[in-house]
N, C-alpha and C. Protein backbone atom coordinates (compact mmCIF):
# COMPACT_ATOMS: atom_id res chain seq x y z
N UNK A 1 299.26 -106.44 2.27
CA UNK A 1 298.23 -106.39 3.30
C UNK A 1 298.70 -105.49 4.44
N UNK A 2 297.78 -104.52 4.85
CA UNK A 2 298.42 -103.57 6.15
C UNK A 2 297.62 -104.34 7.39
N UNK A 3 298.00 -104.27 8.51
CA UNK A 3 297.44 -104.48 9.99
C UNK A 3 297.06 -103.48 10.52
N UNK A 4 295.61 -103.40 10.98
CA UNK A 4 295.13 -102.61 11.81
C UNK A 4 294.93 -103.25 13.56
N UNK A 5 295.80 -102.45 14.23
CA UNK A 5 295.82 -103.10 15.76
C UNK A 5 294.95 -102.77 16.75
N UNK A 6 293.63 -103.20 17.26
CA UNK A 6 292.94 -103.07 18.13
C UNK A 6 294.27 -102.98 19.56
N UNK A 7 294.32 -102.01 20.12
CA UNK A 7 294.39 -102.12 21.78
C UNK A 7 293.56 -102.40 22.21
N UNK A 8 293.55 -103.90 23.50
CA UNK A 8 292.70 -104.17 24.69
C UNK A 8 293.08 -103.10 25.50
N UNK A 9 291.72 -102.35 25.94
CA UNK A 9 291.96 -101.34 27.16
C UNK A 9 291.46 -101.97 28.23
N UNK A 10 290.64 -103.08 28.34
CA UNK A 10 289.60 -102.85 29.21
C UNK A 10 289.19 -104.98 28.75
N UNK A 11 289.80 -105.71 29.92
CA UNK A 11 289.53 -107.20 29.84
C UNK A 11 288.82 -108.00 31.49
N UNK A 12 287.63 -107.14 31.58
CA UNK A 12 287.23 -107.63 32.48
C UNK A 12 286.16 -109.07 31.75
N UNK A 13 286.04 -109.60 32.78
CA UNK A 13 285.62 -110.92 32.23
C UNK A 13 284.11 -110.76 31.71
N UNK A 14 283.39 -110.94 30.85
CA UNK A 14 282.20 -110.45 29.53
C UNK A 14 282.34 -109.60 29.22
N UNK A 15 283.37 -108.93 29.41
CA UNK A 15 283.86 -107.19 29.34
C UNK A 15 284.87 -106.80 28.58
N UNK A 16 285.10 -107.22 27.25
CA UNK A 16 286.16 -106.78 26.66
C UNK A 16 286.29 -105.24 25.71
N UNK A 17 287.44 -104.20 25.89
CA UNK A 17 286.67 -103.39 25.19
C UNK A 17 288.49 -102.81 24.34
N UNK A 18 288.42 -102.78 23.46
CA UNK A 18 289.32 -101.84 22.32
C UNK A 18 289.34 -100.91 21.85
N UNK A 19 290.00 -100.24 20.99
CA UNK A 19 290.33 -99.46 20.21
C UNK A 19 291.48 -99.11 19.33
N UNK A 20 291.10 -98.77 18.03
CA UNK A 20 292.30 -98.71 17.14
C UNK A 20 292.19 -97.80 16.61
N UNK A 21 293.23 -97.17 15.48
CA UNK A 21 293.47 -96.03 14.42
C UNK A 21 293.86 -96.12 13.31
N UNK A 22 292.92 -95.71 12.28
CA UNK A 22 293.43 -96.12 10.82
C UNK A 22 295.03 -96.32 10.87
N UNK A 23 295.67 -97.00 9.82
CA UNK A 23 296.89 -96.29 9.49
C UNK A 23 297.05 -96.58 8.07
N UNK A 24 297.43 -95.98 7.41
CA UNK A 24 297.81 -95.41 5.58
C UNK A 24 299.20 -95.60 5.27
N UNK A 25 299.76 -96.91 5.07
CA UNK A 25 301.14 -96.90 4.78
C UNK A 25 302.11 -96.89 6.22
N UNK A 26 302.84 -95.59 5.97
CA UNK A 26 303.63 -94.98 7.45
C UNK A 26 302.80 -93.69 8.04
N UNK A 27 302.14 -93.19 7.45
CA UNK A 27 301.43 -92.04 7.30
C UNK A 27 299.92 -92.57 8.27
N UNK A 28 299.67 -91.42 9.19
CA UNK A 28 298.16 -91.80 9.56
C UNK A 28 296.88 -91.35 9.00
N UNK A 29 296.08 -91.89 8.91
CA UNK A 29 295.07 -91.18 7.77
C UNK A 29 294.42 -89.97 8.71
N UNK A 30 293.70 -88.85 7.87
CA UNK A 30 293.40 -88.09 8.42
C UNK A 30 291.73 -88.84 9.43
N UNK A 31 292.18 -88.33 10.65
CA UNK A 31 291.09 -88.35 11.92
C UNK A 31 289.86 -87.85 11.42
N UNK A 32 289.28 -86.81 10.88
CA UNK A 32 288.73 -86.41 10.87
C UNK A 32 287.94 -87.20 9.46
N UNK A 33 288.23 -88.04 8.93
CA UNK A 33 287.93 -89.03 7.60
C UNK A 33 287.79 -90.34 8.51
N UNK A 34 288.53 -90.85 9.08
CA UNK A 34 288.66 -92.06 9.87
C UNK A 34 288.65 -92.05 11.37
N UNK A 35 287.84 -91.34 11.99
CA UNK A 35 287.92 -91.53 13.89
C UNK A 35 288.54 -92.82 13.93
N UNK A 36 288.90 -92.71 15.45
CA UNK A 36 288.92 -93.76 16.03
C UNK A 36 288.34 -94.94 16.57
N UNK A 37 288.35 -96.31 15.98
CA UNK A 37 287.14 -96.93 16.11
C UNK A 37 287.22 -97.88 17.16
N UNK A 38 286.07 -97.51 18.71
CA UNK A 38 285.77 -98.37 19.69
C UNK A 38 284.77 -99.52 19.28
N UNK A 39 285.73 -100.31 19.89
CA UNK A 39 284.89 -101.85 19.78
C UNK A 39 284.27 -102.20 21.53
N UNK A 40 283.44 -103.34 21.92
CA UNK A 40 283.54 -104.07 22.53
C UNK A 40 282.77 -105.24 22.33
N UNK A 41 283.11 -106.12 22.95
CA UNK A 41 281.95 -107.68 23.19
C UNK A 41 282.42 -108.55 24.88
N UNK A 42 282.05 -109.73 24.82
CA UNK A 42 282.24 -110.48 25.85
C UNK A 42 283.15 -111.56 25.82
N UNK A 43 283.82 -111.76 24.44
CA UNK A 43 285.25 -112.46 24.85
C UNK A 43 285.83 -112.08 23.56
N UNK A 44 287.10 -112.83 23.19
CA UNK A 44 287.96 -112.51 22.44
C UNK A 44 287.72 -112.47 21.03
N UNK A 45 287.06 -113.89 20.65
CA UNK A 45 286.24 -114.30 19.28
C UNK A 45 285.41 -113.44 19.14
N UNK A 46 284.59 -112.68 19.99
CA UNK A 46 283.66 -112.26 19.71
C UNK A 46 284.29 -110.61 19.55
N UNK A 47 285.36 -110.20 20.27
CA UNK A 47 285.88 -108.55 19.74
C UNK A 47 286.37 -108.95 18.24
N UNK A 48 286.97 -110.06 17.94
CA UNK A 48 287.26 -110.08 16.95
C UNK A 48 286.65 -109.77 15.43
N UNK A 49 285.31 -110.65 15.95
CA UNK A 49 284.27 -110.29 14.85
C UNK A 49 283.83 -108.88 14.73
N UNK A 50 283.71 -108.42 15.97
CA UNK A 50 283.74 -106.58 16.06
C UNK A 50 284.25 -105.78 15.35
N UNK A 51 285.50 -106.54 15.30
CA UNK A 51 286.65 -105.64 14.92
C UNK A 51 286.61 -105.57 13.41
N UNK A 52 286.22 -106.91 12.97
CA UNK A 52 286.21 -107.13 11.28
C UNK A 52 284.76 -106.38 10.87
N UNK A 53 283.61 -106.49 11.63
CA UNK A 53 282.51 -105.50 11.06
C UNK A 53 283.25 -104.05 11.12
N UNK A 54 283.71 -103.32 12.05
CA UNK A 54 283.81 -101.64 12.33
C UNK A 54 284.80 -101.56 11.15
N UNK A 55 285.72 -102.51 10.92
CA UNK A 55 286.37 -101.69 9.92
C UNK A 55 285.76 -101.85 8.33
N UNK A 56 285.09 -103.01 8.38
CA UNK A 56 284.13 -103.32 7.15
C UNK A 56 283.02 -101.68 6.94
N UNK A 57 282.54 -101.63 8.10
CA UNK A 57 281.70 -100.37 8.39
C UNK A 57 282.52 -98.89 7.73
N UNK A 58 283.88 -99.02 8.01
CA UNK A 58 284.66 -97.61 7.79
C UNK A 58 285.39 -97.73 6.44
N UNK A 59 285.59 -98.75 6.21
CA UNK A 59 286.30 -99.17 4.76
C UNK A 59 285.41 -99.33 3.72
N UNK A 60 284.36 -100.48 3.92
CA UNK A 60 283.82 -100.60 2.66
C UNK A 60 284.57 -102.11 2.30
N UNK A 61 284.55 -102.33 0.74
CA UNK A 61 284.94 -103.12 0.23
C UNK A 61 286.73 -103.34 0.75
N UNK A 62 287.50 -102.33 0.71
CA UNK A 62 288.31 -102.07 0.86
C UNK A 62 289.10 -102.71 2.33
N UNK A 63 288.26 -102.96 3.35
CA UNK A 63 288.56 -103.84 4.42
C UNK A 63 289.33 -104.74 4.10
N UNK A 64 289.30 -105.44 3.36
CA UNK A 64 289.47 -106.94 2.44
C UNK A 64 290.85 -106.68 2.12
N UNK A 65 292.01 -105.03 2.57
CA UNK A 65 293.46 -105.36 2.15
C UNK A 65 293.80 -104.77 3.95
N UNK A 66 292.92 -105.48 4.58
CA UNK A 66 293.89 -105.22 6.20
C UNK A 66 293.34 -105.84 6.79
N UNK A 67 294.19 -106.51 7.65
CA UNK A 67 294.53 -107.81 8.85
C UNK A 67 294.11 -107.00 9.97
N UNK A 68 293.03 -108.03 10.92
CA UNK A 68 293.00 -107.39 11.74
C UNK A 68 293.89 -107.97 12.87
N UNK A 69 294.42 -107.45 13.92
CA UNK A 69 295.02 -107.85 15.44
C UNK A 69 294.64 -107.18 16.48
N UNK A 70 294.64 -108.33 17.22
CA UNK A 70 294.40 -107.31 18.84
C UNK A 70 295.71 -107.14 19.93
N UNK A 71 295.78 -106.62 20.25
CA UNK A 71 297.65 -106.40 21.19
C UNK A 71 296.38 -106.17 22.92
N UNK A 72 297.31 -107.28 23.59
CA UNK A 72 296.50 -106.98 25.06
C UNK A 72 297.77 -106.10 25.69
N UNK A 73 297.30 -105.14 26.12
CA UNK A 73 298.59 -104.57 27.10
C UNK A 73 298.60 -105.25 28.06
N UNK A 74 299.60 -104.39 29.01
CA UNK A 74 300.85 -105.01 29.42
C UNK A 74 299.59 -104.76 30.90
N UNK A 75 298.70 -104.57 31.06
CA UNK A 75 297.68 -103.94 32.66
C UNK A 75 297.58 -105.63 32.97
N UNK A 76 297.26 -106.92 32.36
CA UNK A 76 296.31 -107.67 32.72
C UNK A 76 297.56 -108.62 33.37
N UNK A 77 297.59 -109.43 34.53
CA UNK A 77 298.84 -109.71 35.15
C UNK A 77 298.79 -111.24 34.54
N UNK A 78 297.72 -111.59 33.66
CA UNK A 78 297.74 -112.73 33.13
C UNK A 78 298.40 -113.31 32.35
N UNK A 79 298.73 -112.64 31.37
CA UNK A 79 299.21 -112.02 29.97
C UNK A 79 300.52 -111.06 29.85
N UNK A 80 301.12 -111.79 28.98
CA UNK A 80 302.27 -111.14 28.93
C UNK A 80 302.16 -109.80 27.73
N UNK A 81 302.78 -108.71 27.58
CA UNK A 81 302.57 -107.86 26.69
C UNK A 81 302.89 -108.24 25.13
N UNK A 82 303.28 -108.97 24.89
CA UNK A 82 303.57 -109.11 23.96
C UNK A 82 302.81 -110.33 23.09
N UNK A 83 301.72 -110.60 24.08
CA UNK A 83 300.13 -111.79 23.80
C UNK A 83 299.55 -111.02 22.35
N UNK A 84 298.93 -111.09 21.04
CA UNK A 84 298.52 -110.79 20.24
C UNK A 84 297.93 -111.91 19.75
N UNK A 85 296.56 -111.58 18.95
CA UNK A 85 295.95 -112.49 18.23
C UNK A 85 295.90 -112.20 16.92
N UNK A 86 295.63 -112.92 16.07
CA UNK A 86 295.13 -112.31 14.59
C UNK A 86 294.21 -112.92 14.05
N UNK A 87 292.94 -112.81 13.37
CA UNK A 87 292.16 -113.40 12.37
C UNK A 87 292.88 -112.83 10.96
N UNK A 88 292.94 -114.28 10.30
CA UNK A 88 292.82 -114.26 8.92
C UNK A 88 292.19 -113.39 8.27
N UNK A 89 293.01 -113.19 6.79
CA UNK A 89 292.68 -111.99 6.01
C UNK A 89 291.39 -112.61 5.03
């Protein structure tokens, strides 16, 4: 199973917003096949589900061999950097 990591850029409160980048092994897939995919919603559960449609949207069936996570940076003084969530595969 590979992990695809949403970055929180942006955690204002109903305001959550991400972004992540394929990745292919160690190798990044080509950009121009896979942009970069912005998410947002209004809390965490709910980027989450975001996160599992956009890549369902860019994958296909194929979604189904990557984990998604979200990594909050290190901006929100709430949260420590190293806070991550994961939904099940």
């Amino acid at each position: 199973m590979r992990d695809v990591v949403f970055d929180l850029h942006s955690e204002e409160p109903g305001q959550l917003r991400a972004s992540a980048q394929l990745m292919a092994s160690t190798q990044l897939i080509v950009a121009a096949t896979y942009p970069r995919i912005e998410i947002e919603a209004a809390s965490l559960e709910e980027l989450q589900e975001e996160a599992r449609d956009a890549l369902m949207h860019q994958l296909g069936a194929a979604s189904n061999a990557y984990r998604v996570r979200l990594n909050r940076k290190s901006h929100s003084p709430r949260r420590s950097p190293a806070a991550a969530c994961t939904t099940p595969a």
